[in-house]
Structures are given as structure tokens and as C-alpha cells.
N, C-alpha and C. Protein backbone atom coordinates (compact mmCIF):
# COMPACT_ATOMS: atom_id res chain seq x y z
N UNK A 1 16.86 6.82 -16.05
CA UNK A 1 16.01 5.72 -15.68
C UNK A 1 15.32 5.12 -16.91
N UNK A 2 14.67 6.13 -17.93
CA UNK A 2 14.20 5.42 -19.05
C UNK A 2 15.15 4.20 -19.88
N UNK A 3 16.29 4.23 -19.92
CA UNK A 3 16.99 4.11 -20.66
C UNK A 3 17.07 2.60 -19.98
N UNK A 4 17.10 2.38 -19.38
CA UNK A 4 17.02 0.59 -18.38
C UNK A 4 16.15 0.08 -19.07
N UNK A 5 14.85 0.88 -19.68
CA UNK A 5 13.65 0.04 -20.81
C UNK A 5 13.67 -0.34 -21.97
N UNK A 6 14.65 0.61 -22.62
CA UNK A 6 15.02 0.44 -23.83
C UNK A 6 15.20 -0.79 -24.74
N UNK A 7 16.38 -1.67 -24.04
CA UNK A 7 16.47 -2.69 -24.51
C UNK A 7 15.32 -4.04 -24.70
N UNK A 8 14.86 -3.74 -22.97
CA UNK A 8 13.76 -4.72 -23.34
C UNK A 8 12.49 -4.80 -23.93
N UNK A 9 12.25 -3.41 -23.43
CA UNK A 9 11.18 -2.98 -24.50
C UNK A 9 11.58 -3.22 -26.70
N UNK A 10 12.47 -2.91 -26.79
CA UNK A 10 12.58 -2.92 -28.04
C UNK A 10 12.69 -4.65 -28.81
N UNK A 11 13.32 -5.50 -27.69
CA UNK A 11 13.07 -6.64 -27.87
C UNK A 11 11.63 -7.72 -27.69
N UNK A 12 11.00 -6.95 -26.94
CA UNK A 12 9.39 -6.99 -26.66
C UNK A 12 8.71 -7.19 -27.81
N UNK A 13 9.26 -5.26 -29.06
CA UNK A 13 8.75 -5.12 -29.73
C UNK A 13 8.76 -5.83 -31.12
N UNK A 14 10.46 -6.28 -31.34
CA UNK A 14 10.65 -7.34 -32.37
C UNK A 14 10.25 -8.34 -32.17
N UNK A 15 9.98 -8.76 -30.80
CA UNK A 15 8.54 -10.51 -30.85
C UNK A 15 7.74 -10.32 -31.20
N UNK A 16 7.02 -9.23 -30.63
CA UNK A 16 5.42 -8.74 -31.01
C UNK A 16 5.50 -9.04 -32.57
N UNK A 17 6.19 -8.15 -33.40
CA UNK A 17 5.96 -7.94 -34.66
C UNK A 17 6.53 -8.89 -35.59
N UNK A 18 6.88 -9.74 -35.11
CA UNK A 18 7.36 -11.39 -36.00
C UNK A 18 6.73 -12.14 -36.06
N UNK A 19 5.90 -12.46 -34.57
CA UNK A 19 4.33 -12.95 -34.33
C UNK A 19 3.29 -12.45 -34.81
N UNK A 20 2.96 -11.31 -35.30
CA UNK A 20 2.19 -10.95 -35.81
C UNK A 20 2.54 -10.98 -37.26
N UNK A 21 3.43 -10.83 -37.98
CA UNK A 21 3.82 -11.22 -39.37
C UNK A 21 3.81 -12.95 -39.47
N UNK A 22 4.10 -13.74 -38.78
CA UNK A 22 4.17 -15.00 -38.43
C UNK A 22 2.39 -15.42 -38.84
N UNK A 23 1.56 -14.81 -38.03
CA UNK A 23 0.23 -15.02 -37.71
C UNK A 23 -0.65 -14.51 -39.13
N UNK A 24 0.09 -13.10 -39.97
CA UNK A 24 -0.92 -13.03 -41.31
C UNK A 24 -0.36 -13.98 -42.13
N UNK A 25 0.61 -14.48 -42.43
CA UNK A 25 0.92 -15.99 -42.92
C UNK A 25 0.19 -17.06 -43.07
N UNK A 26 -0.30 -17.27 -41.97
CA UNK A 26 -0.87 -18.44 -41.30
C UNK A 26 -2.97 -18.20 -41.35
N UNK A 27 -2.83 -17.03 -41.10
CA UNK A 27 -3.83 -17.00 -41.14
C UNK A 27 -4.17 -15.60 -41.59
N UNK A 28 -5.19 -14.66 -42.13
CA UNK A 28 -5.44 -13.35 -42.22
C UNK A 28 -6.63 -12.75 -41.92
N UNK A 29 -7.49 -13.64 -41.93
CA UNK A 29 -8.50 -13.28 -41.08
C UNK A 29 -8.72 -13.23 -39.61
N UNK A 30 -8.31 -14.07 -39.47
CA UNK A 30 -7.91 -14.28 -37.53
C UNK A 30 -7.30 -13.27 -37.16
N UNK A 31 -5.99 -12.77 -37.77
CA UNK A 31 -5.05 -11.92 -37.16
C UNK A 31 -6.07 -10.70 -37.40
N UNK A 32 -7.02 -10.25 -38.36
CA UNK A 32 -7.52 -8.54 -38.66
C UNK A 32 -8.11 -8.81 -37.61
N UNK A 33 -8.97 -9.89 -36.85
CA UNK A 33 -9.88 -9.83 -36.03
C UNK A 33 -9.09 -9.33 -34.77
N UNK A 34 -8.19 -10.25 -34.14
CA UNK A 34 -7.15 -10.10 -33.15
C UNK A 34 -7.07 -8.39 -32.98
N UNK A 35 -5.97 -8.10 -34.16
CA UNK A 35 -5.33 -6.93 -34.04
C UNK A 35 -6.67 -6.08 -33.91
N UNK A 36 -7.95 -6.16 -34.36
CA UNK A 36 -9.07 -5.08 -34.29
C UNK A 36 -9.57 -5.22 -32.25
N UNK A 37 -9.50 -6.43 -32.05
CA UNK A 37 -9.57 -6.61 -30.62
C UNK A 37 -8.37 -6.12 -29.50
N UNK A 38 -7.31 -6.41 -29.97
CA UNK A 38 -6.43 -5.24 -29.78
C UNK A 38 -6.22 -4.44 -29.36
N UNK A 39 -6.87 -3.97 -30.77
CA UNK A 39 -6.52 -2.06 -30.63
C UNK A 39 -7.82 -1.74 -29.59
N UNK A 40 -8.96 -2.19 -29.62
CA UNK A 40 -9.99 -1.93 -28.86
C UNK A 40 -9.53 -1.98 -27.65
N UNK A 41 -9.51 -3.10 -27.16
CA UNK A 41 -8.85 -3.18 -25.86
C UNK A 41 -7.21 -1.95 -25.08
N UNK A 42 -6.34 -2.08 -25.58
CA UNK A 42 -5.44 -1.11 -25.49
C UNK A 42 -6.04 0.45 -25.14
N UNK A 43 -6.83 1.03 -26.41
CA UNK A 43 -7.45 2.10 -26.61
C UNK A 43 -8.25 2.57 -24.87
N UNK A 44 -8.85 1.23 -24.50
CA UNK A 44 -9.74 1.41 -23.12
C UNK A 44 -8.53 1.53 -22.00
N UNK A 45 -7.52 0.38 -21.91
CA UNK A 45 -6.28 0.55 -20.94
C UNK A 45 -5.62 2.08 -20.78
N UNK A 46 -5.30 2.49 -21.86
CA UNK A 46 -4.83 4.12 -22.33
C UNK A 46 -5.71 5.01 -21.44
N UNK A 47 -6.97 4.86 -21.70
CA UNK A 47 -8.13 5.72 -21.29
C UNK A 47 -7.82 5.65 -19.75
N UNK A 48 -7.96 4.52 -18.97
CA UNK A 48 -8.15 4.27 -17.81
C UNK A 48 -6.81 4.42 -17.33
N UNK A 49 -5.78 4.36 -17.71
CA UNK A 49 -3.89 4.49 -17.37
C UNK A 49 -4.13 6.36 -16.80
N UNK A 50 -4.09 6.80 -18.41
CA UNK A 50 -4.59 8.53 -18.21
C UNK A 50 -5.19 9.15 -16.89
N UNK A 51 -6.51 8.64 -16.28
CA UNK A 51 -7.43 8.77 -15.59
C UNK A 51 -6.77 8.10 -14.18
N UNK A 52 -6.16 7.28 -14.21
CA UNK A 52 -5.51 6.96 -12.64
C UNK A 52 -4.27 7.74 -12.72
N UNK A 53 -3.30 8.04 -13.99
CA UNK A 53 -2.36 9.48 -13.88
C UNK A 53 -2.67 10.35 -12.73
N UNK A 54 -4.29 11.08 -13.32
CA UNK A 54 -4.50 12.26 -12.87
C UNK A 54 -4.83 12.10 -11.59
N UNK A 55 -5.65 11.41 -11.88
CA UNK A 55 -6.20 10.83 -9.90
C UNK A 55 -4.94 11.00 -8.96
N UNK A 56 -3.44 10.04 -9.47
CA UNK A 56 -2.02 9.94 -8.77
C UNK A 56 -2.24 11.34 -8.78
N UNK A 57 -1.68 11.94 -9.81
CA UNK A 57 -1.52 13.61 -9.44
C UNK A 57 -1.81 14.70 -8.26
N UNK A 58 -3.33 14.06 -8.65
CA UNK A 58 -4.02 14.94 -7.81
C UNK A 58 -3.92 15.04 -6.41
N UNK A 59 -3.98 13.28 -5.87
CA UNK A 59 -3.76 12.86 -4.33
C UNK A 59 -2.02 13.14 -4.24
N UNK A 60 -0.97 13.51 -5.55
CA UNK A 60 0.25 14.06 -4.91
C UNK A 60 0.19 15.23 -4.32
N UNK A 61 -0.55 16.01 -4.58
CA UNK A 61 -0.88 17.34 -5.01
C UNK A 61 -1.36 17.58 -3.45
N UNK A 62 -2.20 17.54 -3.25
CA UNK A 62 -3.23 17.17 -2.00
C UNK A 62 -2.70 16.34 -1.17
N UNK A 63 -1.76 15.52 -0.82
CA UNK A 63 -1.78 15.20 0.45
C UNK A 63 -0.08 15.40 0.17
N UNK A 64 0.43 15.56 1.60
CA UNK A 64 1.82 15.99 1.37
C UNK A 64 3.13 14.80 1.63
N UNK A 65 4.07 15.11 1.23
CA UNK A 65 5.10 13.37 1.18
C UNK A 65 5.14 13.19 2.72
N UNK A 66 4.67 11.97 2.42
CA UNK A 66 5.36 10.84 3.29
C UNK A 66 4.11 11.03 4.63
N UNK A 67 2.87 11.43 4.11
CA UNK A 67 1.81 11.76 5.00
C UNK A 67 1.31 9.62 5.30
N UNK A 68 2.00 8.87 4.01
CA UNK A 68 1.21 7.63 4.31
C UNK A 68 2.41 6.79 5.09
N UNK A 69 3.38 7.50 4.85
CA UNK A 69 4.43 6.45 5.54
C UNK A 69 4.67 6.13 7.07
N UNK A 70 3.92 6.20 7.82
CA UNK A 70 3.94 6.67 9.55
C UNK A 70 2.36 6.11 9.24
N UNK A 71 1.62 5.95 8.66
CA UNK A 71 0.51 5.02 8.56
C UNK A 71 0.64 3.70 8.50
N UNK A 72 1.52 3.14 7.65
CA UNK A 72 1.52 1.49 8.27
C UNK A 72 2.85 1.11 8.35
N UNK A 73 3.52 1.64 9.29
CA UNK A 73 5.46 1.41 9.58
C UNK A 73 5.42 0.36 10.49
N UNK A 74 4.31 0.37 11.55
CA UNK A 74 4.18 -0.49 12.35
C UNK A 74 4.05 -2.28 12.53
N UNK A 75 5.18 -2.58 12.89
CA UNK A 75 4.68 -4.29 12.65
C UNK A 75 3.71 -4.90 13.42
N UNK A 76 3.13 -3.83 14.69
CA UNK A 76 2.54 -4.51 15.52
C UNK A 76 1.13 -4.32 15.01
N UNK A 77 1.13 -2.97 13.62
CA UNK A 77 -0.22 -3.82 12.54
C UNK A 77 -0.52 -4.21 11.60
N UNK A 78 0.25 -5.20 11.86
CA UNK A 78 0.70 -6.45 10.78
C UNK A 78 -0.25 -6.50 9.89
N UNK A 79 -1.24 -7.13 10.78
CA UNK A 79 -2.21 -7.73 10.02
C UNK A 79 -3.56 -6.39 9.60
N UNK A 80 -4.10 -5.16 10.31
CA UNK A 80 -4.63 -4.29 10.21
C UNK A 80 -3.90 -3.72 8.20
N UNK A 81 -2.85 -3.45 8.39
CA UNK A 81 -2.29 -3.17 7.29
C UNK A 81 -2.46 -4.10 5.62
N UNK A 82 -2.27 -5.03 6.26
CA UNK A 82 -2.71 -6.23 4.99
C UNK A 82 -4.13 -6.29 4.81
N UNK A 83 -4.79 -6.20 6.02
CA UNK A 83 -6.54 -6.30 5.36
C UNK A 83 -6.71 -4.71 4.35
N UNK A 84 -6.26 -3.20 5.04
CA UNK A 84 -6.22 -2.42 4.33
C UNK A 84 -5.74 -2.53 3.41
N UNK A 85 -4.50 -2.86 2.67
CA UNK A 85 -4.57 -3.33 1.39
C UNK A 85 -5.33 -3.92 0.64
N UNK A 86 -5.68 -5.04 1.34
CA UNK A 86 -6.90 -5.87 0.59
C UNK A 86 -8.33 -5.14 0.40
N UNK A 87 -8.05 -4.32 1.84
CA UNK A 87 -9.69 -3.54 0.88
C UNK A 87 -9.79 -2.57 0.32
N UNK A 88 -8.62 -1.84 0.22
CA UNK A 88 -7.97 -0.95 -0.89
C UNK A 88 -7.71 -1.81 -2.72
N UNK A 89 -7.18 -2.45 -2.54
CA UNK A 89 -7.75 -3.44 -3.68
C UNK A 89 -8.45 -4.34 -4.21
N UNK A 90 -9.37 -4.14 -3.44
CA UNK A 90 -10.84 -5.08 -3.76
C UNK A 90 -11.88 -4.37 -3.99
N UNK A 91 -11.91 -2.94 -3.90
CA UNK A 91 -13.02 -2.00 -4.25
C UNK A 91 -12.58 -1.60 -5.60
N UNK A 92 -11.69 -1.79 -5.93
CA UNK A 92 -10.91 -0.78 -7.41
C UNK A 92 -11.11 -1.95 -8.98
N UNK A 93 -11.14 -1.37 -9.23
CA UNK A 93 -11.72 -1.92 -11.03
C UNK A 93 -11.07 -2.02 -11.69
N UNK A 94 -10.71 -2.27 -12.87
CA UNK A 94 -9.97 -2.01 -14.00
C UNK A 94 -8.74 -3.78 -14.10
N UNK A 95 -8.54 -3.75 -14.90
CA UNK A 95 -7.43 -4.94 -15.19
C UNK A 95 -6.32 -4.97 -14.32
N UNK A 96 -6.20 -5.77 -14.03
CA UNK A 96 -4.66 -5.92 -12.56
C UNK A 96 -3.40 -5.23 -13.27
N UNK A 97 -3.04 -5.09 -14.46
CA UNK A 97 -2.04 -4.84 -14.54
C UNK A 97 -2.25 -2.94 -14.45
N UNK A 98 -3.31 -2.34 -14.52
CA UNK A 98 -3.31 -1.16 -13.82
C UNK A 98 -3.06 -0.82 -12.20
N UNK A 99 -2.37 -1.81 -11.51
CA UNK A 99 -2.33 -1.64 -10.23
C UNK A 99 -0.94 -1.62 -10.01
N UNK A 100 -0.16 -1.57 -10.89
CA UNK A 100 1.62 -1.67 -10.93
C UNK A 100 1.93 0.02 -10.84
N UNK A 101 1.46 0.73 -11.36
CA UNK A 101 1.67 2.55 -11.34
C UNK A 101 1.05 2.95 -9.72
N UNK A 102 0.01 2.50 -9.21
CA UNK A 102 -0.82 2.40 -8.37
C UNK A 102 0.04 1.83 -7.02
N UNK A 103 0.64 1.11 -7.24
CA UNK A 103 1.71 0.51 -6.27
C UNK A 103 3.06 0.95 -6.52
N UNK A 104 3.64 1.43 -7.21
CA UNK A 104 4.37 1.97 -7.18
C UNK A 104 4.68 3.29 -6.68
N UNK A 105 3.52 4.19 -6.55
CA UNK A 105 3.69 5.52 -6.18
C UNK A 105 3.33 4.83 -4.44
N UNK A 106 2.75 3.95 -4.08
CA UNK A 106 2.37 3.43 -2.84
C UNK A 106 3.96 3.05 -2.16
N UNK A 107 4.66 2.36 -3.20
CA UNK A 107 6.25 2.46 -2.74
C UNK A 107 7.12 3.57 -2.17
N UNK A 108 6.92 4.58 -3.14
CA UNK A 108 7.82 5.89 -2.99
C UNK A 108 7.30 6.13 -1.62
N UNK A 109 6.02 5.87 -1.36
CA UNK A 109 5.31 7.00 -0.36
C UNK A 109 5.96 6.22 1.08
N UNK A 110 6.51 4.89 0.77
CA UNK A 110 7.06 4.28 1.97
C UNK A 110 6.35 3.23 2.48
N UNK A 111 4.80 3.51 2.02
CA UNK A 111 4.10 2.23 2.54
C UNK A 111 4.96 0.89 2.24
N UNK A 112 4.80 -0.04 3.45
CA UNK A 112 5.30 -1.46 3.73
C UNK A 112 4.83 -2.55 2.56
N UNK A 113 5.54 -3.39 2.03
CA UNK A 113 5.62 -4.37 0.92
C UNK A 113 4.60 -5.46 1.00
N UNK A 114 3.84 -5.26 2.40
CA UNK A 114 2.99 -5.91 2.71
C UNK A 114 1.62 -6.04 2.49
N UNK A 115 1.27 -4.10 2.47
CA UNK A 115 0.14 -3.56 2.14
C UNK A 115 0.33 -3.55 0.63
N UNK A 116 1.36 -3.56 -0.02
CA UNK A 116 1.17 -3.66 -1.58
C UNK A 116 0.98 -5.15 -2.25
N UNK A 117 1.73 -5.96 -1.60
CA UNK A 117 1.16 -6.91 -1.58
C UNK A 117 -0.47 -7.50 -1.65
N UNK A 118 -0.91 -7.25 -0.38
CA UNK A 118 -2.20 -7.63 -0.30
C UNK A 118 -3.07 -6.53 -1.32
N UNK A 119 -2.53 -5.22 -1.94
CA UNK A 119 -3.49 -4.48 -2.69
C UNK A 119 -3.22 -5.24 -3.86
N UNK A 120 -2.21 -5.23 -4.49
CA UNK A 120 -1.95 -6.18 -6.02
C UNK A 120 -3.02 -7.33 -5.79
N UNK A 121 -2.50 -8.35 -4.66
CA UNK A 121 -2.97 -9.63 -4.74
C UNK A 121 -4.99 -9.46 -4.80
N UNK A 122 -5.07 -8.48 -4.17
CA UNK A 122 -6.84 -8.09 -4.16
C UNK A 122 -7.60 -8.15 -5.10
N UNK A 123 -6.68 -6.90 -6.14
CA UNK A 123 -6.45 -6.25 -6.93
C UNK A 123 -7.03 -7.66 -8.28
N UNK A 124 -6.40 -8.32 -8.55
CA UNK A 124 -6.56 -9.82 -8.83
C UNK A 124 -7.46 -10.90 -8.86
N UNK A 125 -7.39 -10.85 -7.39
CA UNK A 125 -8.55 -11.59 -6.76
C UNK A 125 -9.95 -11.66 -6.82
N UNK A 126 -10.32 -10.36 -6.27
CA UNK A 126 -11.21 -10.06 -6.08
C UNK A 126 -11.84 -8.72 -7.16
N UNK A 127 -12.97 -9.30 -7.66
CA UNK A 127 -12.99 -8.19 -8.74
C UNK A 127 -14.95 -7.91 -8.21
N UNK A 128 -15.44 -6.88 -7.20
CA UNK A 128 -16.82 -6.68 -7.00
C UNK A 128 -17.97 -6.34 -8.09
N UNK A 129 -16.79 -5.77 -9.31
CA UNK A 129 -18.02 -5.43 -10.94
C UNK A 129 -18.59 -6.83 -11.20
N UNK A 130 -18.18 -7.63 -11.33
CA UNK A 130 -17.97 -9.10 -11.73
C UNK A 130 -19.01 -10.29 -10.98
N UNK A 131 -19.48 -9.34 -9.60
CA UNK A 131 -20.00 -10.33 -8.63
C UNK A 131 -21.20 -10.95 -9.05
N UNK A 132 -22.07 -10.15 -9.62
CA UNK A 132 -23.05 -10.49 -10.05
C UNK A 132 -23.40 -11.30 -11.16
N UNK A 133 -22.67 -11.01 -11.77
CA UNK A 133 -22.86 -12.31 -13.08
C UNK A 133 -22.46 -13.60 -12.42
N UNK A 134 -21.47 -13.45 -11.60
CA UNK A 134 -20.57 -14.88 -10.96
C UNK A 134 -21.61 -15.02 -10.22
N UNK A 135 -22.84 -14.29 -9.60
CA UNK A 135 -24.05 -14.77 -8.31
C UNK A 135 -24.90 -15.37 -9.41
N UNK A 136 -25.05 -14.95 -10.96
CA UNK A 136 -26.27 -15.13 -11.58
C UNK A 136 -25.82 -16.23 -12.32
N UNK A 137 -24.40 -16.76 -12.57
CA UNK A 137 -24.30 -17.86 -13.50
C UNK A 137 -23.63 -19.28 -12.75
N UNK A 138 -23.23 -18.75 -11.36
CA UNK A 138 -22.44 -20.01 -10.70
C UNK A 138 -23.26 -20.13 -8.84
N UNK A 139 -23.87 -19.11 -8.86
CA UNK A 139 -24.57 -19.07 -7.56
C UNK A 139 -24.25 -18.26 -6.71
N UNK A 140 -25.48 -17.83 -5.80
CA UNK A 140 -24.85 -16.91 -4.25
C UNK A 140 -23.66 -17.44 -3.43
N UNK A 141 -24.13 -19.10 -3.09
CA UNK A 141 -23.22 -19.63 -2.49
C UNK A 141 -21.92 -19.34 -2.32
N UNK A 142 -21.94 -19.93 -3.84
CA UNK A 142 -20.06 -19.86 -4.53
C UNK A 142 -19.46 -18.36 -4.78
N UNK A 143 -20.12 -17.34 -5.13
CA UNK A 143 -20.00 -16.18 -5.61
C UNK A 143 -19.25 -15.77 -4.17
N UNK A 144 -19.99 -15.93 -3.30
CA UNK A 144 -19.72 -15.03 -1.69
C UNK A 144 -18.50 -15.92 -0.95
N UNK A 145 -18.73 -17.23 -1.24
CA UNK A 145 -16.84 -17.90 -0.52
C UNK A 145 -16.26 -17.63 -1.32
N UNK A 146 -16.06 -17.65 -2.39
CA UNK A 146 -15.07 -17.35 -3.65
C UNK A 146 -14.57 -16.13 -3.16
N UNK A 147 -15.68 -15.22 -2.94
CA UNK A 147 -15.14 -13.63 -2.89
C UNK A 147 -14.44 -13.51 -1.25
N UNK A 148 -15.13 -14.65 -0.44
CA UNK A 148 -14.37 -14.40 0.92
C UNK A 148 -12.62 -15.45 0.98
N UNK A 149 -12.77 -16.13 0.30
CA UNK A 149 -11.91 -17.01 0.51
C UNK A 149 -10.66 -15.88 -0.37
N UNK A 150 -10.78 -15.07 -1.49
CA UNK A 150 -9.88 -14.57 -2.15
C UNK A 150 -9.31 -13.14 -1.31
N UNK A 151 -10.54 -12.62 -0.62
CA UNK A 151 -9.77 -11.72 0.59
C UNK A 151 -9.10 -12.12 1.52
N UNK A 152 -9.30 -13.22 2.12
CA UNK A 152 -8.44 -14.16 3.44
C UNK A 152 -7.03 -14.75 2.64
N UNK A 153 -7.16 -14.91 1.42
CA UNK A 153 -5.39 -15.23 0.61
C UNK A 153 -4.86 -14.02 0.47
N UNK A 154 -5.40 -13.25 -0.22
CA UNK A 154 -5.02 -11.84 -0.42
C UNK A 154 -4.07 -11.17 1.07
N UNK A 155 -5.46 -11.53 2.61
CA UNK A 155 -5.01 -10.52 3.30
C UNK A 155 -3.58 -11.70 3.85
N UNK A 156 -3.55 -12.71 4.02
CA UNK A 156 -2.44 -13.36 4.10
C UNK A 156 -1.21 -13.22 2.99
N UNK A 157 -1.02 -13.02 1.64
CA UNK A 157 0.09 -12.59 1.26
C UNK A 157 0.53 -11.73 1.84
N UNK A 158 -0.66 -10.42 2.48
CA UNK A 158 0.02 -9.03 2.95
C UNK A 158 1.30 -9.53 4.07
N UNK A 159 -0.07 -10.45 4.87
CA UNK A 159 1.06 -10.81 6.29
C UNK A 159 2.56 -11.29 6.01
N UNK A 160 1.92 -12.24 5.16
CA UNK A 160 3.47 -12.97 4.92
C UNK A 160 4.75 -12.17 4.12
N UNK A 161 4.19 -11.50 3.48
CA UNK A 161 5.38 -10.28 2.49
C UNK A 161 5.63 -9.49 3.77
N UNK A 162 4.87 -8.96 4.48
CA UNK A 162 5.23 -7.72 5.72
C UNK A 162 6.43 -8.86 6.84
N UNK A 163 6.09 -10.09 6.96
CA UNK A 163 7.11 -10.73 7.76
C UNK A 163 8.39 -11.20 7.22
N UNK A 164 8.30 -11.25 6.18
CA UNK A 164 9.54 -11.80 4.88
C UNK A 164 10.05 -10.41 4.46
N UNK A 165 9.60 -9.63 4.34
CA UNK A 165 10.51 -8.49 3.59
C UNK A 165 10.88 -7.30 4.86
């Protein structure tokens, strides 16, 4: 299975590093700044990747296969299933692209394309760390439809992926 990454990953890596030789050219102060923002950033993703590892682990560990799959098989809860996604990914933190390992083990386990759906799309959407600055710099108003209007899209991708797939 690794071996399917290889290529693209390695071609990933010769853009990365042409653009970045491209960029101390052009500029060298910009790029030390970049690459120092970077590495900062990455360094925190790593941290938090690690830490939802173990978490996966642990809930493998502890709950037994296929305990979630007979939890939302049902089409007749269509829509019950998509809001649980959505509020399975609207309580959770971290940068969206930590929700791809997170949904993926949600795959194996059998859960429906629907509930991953609406958790990614949440996941995205809706970010609750965030609320408060968005209440303190754009308003209650806007802060609270913003945040309702992005759960009601969210829980509708679920529906619509659970009826399409």
C-alpha cells in the first residue's frame, strides 16, 4: 500500500524544493521567514497528528470491530446520522486536514459516507475555538447564523452523500 505514495509524494517533493530554491533567489528574507513559519506550524500538526494516533489507538483498543457499523447502516436515519456527524465534527479542533486519518478509520469501521461527510464538512465549517473572537470582532448576530447556517450545509452534505453514494 505504501508504495501507491511514492511517486506522488516524491514529485510533491521536487515542487516543494524548486519553489523554495526559486523563492531564495527572489527573495531571502521572505523565504527564512516562511520556512521559520513553517517549520513552526508543521512541528504543532506533528504534535496534534501523534495525539489523535493514540486517541485512534486507544478507541481501537477499547471498543471492538465493527461495534460502529450497525450504528448508522440505516437509511431510515438518514438524516439523524448526518447531524451526528456534524456534531461529531463541530466540537473537534485542530486544522481540517487532521480529519482525513479521523475519517478514515471511520471508513474501515463501516460507518456510511454520509456521516463522514457531514464530519469533514463540520470539521471545516464550523470551528467553536474561534467563536469568540468572530462574536468580539464581527458580532453575536453574525457569529451565531454563521455558526448555524454552517451546521445546516454541513448536516445537508451528510444527507446528500448518504443518498448519492
Amino acid at each position: 500500500m505504501m508504495h501507491e505514495f511514492v511517486l506522488p509524494s516524491s514529485i510533491f517533493l521536487i515542487i516543494v524544493v524548486a519553489m523554495y530554491v526559486l523563492s531564495i533567489y527572489k527573495n531571502i528574507q521572505k523565504t527564512d521567514a516562511a520556512a521559520l513559519y513553517v517549520f513552526n506550524n508543521v512541528f504543532d500538526i506533528v504534535v496534534i497528528l501523534v495525539g489523535i494516533s493514540g486517541i485512534m489507538a486507544l478507541v481501537e483498543v477499547v471498543i471492538p470491530a465493527g461495534f460502529f457499523a450497525h450504528a448508522f447502516d440505516s437509511l431510515s436515519k438518514l438524516i439523524l446520522t448526518a447531524i451526528g456527524g456534524t456534531i461529531l465534527g463541530s466540537i473537534t479542533a485542530g486544522p481540517p486536514i487532521l480529519s482525513y486519518p479521523i475519517a478514515k478509520a471511520m471508513l474501515d469501521e463501516g460507518i456510511v459516507l454520509g456521516t463522514i461527510g457531514a464530519f469533514i464538512s463540520a470539521w471545516s465549517l464550523i470551528d467553536p475555538i474561534s467563536l469568540p473572537v468572530e462574536i468580539r470582532f464581527l458580532g453575536k448576530k453574525f457569529a451565531f447564523w454563521r455558526f448555524f447556517m454552517s451546521f445546516i450545509v454541513a448536516s445537508i452534505v451528510g444527507v446528500t452523500m448518504s443518498i448519492l453514494l
